[in-house]
Protein backbone atom coordinates (compact mmCIF):
# COMPACT_ATOMS: atom_id res chain seq x y z
CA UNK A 1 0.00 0.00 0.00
CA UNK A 2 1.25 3.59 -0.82
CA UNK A 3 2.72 5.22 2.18
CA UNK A 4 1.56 9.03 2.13
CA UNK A 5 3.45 11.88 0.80
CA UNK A 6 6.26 9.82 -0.42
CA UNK A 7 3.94 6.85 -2.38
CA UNK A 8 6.15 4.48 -1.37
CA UNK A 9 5.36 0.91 -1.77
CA UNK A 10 5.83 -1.25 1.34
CA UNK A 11 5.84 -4.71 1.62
CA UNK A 12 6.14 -6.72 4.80
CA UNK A 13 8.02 -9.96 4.09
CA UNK A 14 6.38 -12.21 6.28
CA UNK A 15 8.83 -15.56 7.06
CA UNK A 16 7.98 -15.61 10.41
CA UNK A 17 11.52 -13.96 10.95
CA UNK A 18 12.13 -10.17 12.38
CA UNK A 19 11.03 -7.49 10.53
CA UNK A 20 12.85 -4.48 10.59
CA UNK A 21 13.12 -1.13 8.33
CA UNK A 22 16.35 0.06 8.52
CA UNK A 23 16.98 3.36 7.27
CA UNK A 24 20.66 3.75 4.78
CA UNK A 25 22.75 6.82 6.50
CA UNK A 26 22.77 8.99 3.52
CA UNK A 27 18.61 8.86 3.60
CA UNK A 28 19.20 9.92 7.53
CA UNK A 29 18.53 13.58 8.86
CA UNK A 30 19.14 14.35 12.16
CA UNK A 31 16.72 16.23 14.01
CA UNK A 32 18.45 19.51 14.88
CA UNK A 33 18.84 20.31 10.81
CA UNK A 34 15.56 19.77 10.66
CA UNK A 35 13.65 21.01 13.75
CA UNK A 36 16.63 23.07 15.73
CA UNK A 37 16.35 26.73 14.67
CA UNK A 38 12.30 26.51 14.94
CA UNK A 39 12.78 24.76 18.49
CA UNK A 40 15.87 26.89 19.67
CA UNK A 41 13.52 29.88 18.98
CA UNK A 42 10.56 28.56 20.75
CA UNK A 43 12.55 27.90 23.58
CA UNK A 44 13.91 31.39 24.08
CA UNK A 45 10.15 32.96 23.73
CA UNK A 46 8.65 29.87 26.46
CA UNK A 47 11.77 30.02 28.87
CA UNK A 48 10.47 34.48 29.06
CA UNK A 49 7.29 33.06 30.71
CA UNK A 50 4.16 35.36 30.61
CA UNK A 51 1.52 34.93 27.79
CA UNK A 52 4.19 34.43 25.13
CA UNK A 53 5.84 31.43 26.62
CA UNK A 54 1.76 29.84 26.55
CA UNK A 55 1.76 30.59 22.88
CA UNK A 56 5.56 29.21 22.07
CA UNK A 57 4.67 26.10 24.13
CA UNK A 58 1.37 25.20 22.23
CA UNK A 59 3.08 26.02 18.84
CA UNK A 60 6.04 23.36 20.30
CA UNK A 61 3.29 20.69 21.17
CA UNK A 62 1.94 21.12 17.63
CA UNK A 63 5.19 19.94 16.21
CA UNK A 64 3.99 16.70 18.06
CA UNK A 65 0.70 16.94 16.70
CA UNK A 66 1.47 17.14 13.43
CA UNK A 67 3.75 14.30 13.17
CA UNK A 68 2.80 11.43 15.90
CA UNK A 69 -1.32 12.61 16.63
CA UNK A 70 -3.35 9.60 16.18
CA UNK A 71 -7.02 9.84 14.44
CA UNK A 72 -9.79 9.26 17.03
CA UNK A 73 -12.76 7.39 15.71
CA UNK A 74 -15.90 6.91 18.17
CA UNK A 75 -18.24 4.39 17.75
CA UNK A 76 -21.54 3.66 19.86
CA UNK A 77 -21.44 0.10 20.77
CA UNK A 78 -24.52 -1.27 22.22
CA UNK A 79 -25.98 -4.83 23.63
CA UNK A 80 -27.53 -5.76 20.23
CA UNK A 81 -24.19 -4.65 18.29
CA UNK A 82 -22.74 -7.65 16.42
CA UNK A 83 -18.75 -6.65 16.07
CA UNK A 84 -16.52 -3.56 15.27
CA UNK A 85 -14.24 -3.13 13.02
CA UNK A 86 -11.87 -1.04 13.02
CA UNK A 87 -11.17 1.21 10.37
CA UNK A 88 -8.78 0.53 7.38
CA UNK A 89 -6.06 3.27 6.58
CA UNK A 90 -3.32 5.43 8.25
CA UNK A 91 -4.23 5.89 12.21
CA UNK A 92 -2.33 8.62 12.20
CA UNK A 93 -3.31 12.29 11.39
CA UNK A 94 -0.12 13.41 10.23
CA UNK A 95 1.77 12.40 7.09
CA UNK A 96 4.95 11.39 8.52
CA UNK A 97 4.27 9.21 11.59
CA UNK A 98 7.28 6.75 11.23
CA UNK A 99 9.32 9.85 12.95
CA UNK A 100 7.06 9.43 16.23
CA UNK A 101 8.63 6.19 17.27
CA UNK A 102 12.19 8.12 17.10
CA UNK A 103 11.23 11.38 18.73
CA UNK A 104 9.60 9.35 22.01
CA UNK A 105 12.76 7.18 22.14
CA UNK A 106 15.10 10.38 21.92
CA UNK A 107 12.51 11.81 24.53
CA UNK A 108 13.18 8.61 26.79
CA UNK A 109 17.06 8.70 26.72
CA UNK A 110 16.76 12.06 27.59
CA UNK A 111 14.69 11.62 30.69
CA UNK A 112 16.53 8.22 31.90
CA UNK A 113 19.83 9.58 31.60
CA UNK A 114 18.30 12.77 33.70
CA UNK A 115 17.08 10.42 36.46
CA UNK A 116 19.54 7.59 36.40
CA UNK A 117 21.49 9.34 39.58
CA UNK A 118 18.14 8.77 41.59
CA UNK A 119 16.82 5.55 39.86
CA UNK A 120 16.31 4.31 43.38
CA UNK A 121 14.56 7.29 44.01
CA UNK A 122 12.33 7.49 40.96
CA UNK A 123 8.61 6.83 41.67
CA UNK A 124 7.30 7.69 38.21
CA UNK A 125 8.27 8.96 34.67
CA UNK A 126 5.44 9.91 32.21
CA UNK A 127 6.29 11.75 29.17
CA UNK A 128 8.34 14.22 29.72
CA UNK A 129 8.54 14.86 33.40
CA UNK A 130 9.54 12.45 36.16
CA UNK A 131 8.74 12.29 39.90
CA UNK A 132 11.08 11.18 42.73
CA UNK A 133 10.26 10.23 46.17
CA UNK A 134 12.82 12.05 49.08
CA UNK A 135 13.53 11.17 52.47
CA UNK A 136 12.18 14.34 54.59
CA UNK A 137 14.82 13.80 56.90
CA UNK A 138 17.48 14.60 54.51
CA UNK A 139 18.49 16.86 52.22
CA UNK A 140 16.94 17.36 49.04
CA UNK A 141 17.93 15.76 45.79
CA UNK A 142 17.76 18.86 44.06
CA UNK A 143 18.05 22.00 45.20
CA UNK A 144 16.90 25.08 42.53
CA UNK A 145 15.45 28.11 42.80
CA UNK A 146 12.00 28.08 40.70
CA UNK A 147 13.81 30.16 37.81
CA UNK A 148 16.29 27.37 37.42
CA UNK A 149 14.42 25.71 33.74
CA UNK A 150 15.47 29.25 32.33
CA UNK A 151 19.04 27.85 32.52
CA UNK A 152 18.74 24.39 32.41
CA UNK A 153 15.97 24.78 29.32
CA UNK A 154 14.98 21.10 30.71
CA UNK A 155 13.68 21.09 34.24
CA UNK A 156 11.06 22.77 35.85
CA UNK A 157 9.77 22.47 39.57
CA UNK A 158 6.50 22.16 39.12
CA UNK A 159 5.40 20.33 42.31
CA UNK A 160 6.69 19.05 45.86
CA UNK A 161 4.19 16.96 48.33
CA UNK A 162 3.02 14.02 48.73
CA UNK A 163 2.26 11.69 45.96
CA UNK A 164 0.67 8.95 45.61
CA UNK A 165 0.67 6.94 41.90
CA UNK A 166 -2.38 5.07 41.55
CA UNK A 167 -1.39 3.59 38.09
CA UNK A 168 0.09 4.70 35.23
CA UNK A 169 -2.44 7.60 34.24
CA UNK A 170 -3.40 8.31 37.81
CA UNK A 171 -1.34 10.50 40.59
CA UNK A 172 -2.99 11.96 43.27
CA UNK A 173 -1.15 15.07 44.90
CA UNK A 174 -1.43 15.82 48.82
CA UNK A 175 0.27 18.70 50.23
């Protein structure tokens, strides 16, 4: 079947061996030609705060969203409904959603490398944030001033409490 944009033809070779598309190097882009002035920019206007750093943050999440958004497609199923099936085609809403699997895998080194000094310490990681559990008796694990993501363009101290992590789409803050 023809693969968006590019019409490729793909065909799965099925020898009930692995699978794999491997990309040659000189078809390979990295991501910084491609995305860094746009993001570098972005980053400067969010990392200002105020209304502006809103506006360069939702125009960063739509680089997401254009690439790696999946279509949602409702259906009402009832007590007399026979089956579903689910429909045929891209699930994705973008044109180029093999580059999802690569941008949550750079995403994921990022964040393990970030925590792996406190892997004992790490309670839960979701996306792109990551929450550690400290010993009240000692000192903290990280000590920054709230102002400290304008630096680091990484981190930001969003909240410190109690938390409790019901499962993996559930945390329940206490203060």
């Amino acid at each position: 079947m023809p693969d968006g944009a590019l019409s490729l033809q793909v065909i799965l070779i099925q020898d009930k061996a692995p699978n794999a598309l491997i990309y040659e190097k000189e078809t390979q882009i990295r991501g910084s030609i491609i995305f860094g002035e746009y993001v570098d920019f972005l980053f400067k206007i969010k990392n200002q705060g105020g209304i502006a750093s809103q506006v360069a943050k939702r125009i960063l999440n739509t680089l997401w969203d254009a690439f790696c958004q999946r279509k949602k497609t409702y259906k009402i199923l009832t007590a007399l409904s026979k089956s579903f099936d689910f429909p045929d085609g891209n699930p994705f809403k973008g044109e180029y959603p093999r580059i999802a699997p690569f941008l949550l895998a750079h995403s994921r080194k990022i964040i393990s490398e970030m925590v792996q000094p406190y892997v004992n310490k790490v309670k839960r990681i979701h996306i792109d944030g990551f929450v550690l559990e400290e010993d009240v008796n000692n000192s903290p694990l990280y000590t920054c001033s709230k102002d400290t993501f304008k630096t680091l363009k990484v981190l930001k101290f969003k909240r410190e409490g109690e938390c409790h992590v019901k499962n993996a789409n559930k945390v329940v803050w206490t203060v």
